[in-house]
C-alpha atoms as a PDB file:
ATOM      1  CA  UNK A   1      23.133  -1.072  37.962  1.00  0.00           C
ATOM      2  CA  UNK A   2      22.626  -4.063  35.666  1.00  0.00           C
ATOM      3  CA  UNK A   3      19.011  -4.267  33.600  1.00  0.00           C
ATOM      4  CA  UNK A   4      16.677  -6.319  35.638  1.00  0.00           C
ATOM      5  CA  UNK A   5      15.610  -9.174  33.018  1.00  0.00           C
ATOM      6  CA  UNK A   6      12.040  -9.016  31.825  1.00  0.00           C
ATOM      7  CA  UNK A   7       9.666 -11.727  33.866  1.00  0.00           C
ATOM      8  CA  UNK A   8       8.027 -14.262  31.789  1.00  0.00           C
ATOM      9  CA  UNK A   9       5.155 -14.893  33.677  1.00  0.00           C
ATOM     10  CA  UNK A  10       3.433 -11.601  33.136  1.00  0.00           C
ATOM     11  CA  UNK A  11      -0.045 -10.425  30.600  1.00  0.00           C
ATOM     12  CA  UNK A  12       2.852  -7.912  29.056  1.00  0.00           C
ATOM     13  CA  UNK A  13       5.531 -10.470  28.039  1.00  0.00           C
ATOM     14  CA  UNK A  14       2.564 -13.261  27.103  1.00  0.00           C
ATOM     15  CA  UNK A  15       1.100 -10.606  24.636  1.00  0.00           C
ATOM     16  CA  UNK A  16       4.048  -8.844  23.449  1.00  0.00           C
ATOM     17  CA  UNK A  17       6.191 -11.526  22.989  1.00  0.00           C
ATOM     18  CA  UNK A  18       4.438 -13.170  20.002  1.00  0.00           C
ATOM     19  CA  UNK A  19       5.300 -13.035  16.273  1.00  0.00           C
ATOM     20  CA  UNK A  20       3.218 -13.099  13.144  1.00  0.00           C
ATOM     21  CA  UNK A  21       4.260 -15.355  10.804  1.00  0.00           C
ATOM     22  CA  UNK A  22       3.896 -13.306   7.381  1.00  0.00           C
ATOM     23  CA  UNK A  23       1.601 -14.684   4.420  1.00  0.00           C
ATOM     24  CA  UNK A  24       3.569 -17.278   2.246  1.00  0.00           C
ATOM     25  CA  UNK A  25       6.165 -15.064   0.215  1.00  0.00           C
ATOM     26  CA  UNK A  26       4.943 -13.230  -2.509  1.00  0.00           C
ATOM     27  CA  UNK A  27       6.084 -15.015  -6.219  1.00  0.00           C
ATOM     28  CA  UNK A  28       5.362 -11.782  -7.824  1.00  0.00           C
ATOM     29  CA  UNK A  29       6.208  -7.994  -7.764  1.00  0.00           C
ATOM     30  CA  UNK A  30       3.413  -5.583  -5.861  1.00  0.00           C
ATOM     31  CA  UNK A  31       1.990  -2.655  -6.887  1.00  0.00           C
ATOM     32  CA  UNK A  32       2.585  -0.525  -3.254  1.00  0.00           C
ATOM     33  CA  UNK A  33       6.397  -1.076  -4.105  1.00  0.00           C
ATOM     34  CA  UNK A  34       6.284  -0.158  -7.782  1.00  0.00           C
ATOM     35  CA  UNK A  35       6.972   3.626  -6.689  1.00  0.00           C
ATOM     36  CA  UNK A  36      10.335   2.802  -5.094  1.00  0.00           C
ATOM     37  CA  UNK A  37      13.032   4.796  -6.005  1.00  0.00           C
ATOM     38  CA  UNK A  38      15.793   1.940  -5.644  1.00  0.00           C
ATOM     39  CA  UNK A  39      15.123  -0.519  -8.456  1.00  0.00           C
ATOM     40  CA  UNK A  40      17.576  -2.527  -6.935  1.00  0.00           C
ATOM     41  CA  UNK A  41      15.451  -2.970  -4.034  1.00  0.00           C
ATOM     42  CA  UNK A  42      12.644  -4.045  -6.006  1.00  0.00           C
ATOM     43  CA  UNK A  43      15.188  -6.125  -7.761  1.00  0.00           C
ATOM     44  CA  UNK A  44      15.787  -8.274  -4.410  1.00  0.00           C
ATOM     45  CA  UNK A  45      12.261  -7.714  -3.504  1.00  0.00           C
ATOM     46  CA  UNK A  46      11.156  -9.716  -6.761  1.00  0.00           C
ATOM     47  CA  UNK A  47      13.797 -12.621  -6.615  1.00  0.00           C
ATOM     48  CA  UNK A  48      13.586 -13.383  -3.239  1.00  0.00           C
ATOM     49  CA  UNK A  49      16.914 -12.515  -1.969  1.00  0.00           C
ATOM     50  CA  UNK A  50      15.705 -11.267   1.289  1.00  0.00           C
ATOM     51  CA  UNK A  51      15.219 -13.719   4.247  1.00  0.00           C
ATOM     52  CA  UNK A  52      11.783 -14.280   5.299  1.00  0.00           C
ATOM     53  CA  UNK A  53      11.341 -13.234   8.543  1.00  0.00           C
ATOM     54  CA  UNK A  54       8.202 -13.390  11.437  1.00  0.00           C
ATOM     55  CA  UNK A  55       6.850 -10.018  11.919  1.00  0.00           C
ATOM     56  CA  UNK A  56       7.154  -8.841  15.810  1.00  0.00           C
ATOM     57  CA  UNK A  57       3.678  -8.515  16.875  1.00  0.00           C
ATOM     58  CA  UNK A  58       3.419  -4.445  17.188  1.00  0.00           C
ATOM     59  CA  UNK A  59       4.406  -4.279  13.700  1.00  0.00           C
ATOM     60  CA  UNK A  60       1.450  -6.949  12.900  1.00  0.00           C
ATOM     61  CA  UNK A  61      -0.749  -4.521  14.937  1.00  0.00           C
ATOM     62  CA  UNK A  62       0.125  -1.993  12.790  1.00  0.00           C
ATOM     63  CA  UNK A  63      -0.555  -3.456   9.169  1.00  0.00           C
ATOM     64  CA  UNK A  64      -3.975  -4.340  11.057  1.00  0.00           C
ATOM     65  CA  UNK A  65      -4.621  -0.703  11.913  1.00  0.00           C
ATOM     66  CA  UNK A  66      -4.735   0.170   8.311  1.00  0.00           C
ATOM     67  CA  UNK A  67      -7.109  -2.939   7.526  1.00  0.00           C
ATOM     68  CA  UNK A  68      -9.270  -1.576  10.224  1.00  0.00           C
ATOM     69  CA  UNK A  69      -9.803   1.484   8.589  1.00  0.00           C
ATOM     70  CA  UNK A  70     -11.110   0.510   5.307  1.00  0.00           C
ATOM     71  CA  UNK A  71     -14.075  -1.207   6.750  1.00  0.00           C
ATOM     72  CA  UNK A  72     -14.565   2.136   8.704  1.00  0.00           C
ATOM     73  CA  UNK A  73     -14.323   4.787   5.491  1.00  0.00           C
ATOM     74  CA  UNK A  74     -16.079   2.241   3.196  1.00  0.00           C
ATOM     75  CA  UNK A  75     -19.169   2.705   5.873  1.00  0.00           C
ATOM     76  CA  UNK A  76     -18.927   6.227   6.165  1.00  0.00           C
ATOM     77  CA  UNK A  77     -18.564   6.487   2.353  1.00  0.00           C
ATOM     78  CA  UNK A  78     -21.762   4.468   1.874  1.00  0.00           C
ATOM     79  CA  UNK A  79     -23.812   5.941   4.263  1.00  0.00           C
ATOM     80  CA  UNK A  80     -22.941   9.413   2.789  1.00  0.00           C
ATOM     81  CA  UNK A  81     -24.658   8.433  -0.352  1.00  0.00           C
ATOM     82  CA  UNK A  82     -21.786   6.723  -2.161  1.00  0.00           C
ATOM     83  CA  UNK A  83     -21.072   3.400  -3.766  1.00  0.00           C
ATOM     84  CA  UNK A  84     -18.454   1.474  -2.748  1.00  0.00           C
ATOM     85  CA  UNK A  85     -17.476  -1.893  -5.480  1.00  0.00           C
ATOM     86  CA  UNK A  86     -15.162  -4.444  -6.512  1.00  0.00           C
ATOM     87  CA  UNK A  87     -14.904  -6.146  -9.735  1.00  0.00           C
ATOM     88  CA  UNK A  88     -14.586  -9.629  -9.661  1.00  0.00           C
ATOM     89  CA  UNK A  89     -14.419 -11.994 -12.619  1.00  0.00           C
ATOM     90  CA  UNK A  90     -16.394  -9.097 -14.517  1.00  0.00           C
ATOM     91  CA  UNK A  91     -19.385  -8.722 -12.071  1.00  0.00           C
ATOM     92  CA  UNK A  92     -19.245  -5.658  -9.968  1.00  0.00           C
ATOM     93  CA  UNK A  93     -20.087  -6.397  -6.586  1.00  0.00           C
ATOM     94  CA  UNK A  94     -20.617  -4.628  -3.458  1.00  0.00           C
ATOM     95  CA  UNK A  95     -17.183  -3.970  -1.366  1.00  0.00           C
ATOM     96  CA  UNK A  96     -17.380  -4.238   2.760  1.00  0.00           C
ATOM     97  CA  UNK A  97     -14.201  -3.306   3.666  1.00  0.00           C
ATOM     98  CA  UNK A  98     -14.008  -6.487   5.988  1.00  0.00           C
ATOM     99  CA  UNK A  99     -10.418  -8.117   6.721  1.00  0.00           C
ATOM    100  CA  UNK A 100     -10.013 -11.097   4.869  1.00  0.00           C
ATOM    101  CA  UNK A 101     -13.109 -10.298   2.157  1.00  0.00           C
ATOM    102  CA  UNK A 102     -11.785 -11.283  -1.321  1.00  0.00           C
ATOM    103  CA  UNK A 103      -9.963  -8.125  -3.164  1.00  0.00           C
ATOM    104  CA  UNK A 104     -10.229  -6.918  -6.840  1.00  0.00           C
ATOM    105  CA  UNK A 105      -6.930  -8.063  -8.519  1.00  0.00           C
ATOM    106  CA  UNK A 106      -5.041  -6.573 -11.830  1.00  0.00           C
ATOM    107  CA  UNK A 107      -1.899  -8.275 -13.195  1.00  0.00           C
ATOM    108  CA  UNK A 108       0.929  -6.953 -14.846  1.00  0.00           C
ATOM    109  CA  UNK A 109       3.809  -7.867 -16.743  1.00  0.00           C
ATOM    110  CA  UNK A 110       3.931 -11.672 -17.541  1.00  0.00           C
ATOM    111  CA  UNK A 111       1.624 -12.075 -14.715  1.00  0.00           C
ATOM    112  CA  UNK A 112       4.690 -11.131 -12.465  1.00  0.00           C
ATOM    113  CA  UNK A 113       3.536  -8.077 -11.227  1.00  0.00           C
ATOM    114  CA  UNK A 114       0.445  -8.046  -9.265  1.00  0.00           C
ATOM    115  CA  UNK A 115      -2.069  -5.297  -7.631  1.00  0.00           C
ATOM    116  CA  UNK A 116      -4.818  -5.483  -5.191  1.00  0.00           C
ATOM    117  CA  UNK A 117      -6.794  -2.075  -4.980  1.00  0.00           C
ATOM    118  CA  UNK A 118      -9.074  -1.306  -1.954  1.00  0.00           C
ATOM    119  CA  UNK A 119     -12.141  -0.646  -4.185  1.00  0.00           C
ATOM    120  CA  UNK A 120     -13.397   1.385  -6.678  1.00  0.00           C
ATOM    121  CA  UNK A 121     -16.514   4.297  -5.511  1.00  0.00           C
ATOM    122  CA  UNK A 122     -18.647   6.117  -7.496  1.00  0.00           C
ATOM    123  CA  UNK A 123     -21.200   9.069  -6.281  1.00  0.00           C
ATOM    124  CA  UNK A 124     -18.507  11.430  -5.320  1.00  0.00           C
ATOM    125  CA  UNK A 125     -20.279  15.302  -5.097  1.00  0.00           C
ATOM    126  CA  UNK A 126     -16.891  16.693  -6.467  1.00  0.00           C
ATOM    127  CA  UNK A 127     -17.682  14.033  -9.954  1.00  0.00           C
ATOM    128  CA  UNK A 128     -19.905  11.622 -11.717  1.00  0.00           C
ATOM    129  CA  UNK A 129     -16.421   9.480 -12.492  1.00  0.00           C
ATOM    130  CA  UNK A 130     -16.195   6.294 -10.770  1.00  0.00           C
ATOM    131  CA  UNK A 131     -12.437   6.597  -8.731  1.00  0.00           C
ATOM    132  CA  UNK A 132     -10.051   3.833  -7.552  1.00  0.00           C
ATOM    133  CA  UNK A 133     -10.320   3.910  -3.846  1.00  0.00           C
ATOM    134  CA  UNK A 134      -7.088   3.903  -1.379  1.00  0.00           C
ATOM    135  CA  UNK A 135      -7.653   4.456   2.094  1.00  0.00           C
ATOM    136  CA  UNK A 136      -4.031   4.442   4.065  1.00  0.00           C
ATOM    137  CA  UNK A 137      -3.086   5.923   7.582  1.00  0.00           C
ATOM    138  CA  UNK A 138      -0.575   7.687   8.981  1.00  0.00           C
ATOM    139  CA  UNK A 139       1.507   8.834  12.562  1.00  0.00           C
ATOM    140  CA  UNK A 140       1.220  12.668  12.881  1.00  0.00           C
ATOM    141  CA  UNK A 141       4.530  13.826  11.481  1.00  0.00           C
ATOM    142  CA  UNK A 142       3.676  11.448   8.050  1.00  0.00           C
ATOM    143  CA  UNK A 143       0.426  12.671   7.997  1.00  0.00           C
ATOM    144  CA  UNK A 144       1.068  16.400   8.067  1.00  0.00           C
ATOM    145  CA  UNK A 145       3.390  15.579   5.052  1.00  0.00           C
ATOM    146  CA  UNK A 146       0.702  14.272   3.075  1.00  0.00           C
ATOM    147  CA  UNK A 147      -1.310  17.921   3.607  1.00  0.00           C
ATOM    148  CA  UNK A 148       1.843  19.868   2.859  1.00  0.00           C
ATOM    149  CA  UNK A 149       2.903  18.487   0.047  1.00  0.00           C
ATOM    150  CA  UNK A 150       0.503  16.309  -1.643  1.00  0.00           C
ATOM    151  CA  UNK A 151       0.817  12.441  -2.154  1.00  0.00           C
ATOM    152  CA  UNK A 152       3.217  12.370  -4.881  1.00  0.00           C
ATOM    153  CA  UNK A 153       5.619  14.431  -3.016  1.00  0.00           C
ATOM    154  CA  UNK A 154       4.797  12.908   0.020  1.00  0.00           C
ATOM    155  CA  UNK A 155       4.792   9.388  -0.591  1.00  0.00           C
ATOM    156  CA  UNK A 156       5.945   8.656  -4.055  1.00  0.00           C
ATOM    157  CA  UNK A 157       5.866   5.020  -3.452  1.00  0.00           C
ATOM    158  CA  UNK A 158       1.812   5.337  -2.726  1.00  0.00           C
ATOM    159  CA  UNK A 159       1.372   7.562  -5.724  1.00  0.00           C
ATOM    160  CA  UNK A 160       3.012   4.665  -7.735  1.00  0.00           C
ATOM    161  CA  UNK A 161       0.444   2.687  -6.908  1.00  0.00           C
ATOM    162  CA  UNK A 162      -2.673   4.306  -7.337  1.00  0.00           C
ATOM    163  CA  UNK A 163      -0.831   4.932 -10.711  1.00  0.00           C
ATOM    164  CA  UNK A 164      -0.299   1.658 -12.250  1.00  0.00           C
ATOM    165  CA  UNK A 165      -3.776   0.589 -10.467  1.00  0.00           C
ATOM    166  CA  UNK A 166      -5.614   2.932 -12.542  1.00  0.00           C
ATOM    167  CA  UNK A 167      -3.666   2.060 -15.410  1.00  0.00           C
ATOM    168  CA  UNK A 168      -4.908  -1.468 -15.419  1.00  0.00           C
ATOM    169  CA  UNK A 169      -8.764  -0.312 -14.103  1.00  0.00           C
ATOM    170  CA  UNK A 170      -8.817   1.785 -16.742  1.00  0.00           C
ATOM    171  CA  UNK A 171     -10.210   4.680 -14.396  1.00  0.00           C
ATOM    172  CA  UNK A 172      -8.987   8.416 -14.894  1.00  0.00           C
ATOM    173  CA  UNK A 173      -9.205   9.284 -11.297  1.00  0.00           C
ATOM    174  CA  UNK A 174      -7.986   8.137  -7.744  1.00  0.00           C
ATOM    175  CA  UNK A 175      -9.940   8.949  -4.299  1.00  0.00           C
ATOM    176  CA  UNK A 176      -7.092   8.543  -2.029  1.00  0.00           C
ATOM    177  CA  UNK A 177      -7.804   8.781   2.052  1.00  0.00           C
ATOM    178  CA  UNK A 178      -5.372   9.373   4.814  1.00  0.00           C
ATOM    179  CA  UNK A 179      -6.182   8.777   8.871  1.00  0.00           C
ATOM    180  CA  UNK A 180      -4.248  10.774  11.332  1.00  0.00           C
ATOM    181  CA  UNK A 181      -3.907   8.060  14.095  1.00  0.00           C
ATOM    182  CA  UNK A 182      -2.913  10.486  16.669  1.00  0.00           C
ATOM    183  CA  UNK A 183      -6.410  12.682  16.567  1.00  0.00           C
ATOM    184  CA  UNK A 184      -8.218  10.785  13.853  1.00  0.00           C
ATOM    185  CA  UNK A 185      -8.156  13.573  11.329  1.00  0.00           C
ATOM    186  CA  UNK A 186      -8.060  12.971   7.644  1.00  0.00           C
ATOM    187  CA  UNK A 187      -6.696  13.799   4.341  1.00  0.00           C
ATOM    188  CA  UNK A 188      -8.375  13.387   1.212  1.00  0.00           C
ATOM    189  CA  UNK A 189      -6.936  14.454  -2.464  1.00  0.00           C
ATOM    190  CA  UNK A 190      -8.518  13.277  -5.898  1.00  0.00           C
ATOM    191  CA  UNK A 191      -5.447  11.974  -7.641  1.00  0.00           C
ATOM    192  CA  UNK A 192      -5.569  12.545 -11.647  1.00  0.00           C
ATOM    193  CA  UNK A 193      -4.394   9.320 -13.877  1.00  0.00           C
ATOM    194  CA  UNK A 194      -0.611   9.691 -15.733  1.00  0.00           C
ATOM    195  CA  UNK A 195      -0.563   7.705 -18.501  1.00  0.00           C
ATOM    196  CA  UNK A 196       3.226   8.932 -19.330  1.00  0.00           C
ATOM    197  CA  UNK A 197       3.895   7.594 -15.618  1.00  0.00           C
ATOM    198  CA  UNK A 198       1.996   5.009 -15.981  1.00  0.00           C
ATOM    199  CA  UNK A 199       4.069   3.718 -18.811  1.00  0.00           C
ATOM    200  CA  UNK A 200       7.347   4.338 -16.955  1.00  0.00           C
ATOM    201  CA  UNK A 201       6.328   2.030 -14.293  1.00  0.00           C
ATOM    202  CA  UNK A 202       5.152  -0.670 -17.161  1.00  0.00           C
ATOM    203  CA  UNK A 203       8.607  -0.467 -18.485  1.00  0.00           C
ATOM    204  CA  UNK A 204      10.178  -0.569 -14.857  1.00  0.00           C
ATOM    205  CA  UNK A 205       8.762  -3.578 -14.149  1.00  0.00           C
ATOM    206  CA  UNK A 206       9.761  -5.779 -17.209  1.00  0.00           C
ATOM    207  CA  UNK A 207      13.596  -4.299 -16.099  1.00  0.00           C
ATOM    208  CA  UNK A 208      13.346  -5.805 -12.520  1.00  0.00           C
ATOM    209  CA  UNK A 209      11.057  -9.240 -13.440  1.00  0.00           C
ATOM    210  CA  UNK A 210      13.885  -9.988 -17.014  1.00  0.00           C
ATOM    211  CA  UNK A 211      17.448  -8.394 -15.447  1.00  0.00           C
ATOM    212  CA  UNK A 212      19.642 -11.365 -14.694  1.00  0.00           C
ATOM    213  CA  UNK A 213      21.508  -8.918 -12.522  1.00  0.00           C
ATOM    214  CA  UNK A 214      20.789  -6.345  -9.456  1.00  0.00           C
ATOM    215  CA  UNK A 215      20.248  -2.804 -10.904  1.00  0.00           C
ATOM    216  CA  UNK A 216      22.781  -0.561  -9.877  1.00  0.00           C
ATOM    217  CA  UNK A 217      22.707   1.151  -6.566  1.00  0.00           C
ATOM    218  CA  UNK A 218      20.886   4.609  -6.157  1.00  0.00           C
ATOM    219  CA  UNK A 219      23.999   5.755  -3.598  1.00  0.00           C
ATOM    220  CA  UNK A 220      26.960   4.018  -2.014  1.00  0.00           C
ATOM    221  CA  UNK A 221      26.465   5.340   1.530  1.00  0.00           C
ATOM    222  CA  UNK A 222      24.452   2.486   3.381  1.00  0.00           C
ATOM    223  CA  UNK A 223      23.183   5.626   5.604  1.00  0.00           C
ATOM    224  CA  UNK A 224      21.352   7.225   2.784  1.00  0.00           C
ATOM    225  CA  UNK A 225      17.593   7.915   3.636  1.00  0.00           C
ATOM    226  CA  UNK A 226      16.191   6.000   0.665  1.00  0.00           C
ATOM    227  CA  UNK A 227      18.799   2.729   1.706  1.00  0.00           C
ATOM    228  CA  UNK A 228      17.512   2.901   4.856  1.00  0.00           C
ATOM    229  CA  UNK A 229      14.353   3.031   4.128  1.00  0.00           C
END
């Protein structure tokens, strides 16, 4: 029996019909994909190869989700006893967490690669060191990776960019948060600065902003998990 078409006039295909457009494209190279393991990826990523497309509105909900969650730890982290800042134009100010509320920004390489960290927090029982603050979250079977294995085995893109962040804040420490959005667990780990990584990812980046041509492919098969990724 054929597929009955979906009706128009419904509150379903009203609301989950619409697309996002994205944020103007991006002239520069971002921290959260410094990590990647195909440099040719970041390669097409950086010159604009790909097509710029609307996001489908569930994905939109999703990078929303995430935003959502800052404001939440940031409050729970103050009213714990902690600080929670942003540096702007030299003056530390007090960080919110709200969507939209100007970010802290570092810039890299020829001012082609740029980062935007979620804050920096200081008070910490576990250290008198003020730490780079990530907050992220994560569907059950990601999250449970992140308490297995730790974030650099777990997400090695994410542990790029708490890297090259800390790099430019000159901080020696990372507070980096994970929500379970099934049962609204979380994960916490204090992430230790790499300088030698660090440095790798410095040099990685002049490759990908100066090569005239696409790095070479990390595998031929289209099906490989980190091409289809």
């Amino acid at each position: 029996m054929a597929e009955l078409p979906e009706l128009e006039n419904t509150t379903r295909h009203l609301l989950e019909s619409v697309t996002v457009e994205e944020d103007e494209v991006r002239g520069y190279l971002g921290a959260s994909s410094l990590g990647k393991s195909c440099w040719r990826s970041l390669w097409y990523q950086f010159h604009m190869v790909s097509e710029k497309k609307p996001l489908p509105i569930k994905l939109y909900r999703v990078f929303q989700r995430g935003h959502l969650e800052e404001k939440r730890i940031v409050d729970e982290l103050v009213q714990a006893g902690m600080t929670v800042s942003k540096v702007i134009d030299g003056e530390e100010l007090p960080l919110t967490g709200e969507i939209n509320e100007q970010q802290e920004s570092h810039i890299g390489f020829a001012g082609h690669v740029k980062g935007h960290p979620d804050g920096r927090v200081t008070g910490l029982p576990e250290s008198k060191k003020t730490h780079l603050l990530e907050i992220k979250t994560a569907k059950e079977s990601r999250f449970k990776e992140f308490v297995r294995n730790s974030v650099k085995d777990a997400a090695p893109v994410y542990y790029g960019q708490v890297q090259w962040l800390m790099g430019k804040m000159k901080l020696t420490r990372c507070l980096f948060i994970v929500t379970n959005k099934n049962d609204e667990s979380r994960y916490y780990e204090r992430i230790e600065f790499d300088k030698e990584y660090y440095e790798d990812l410095e040099r990685k980046s002049v490759v990908i902003v100066t090569s005239i041509q696409p790095p070479d492919k990390i595998h031929q098969n289209r099906n490989w998990i980190d091409c289809r990724m």
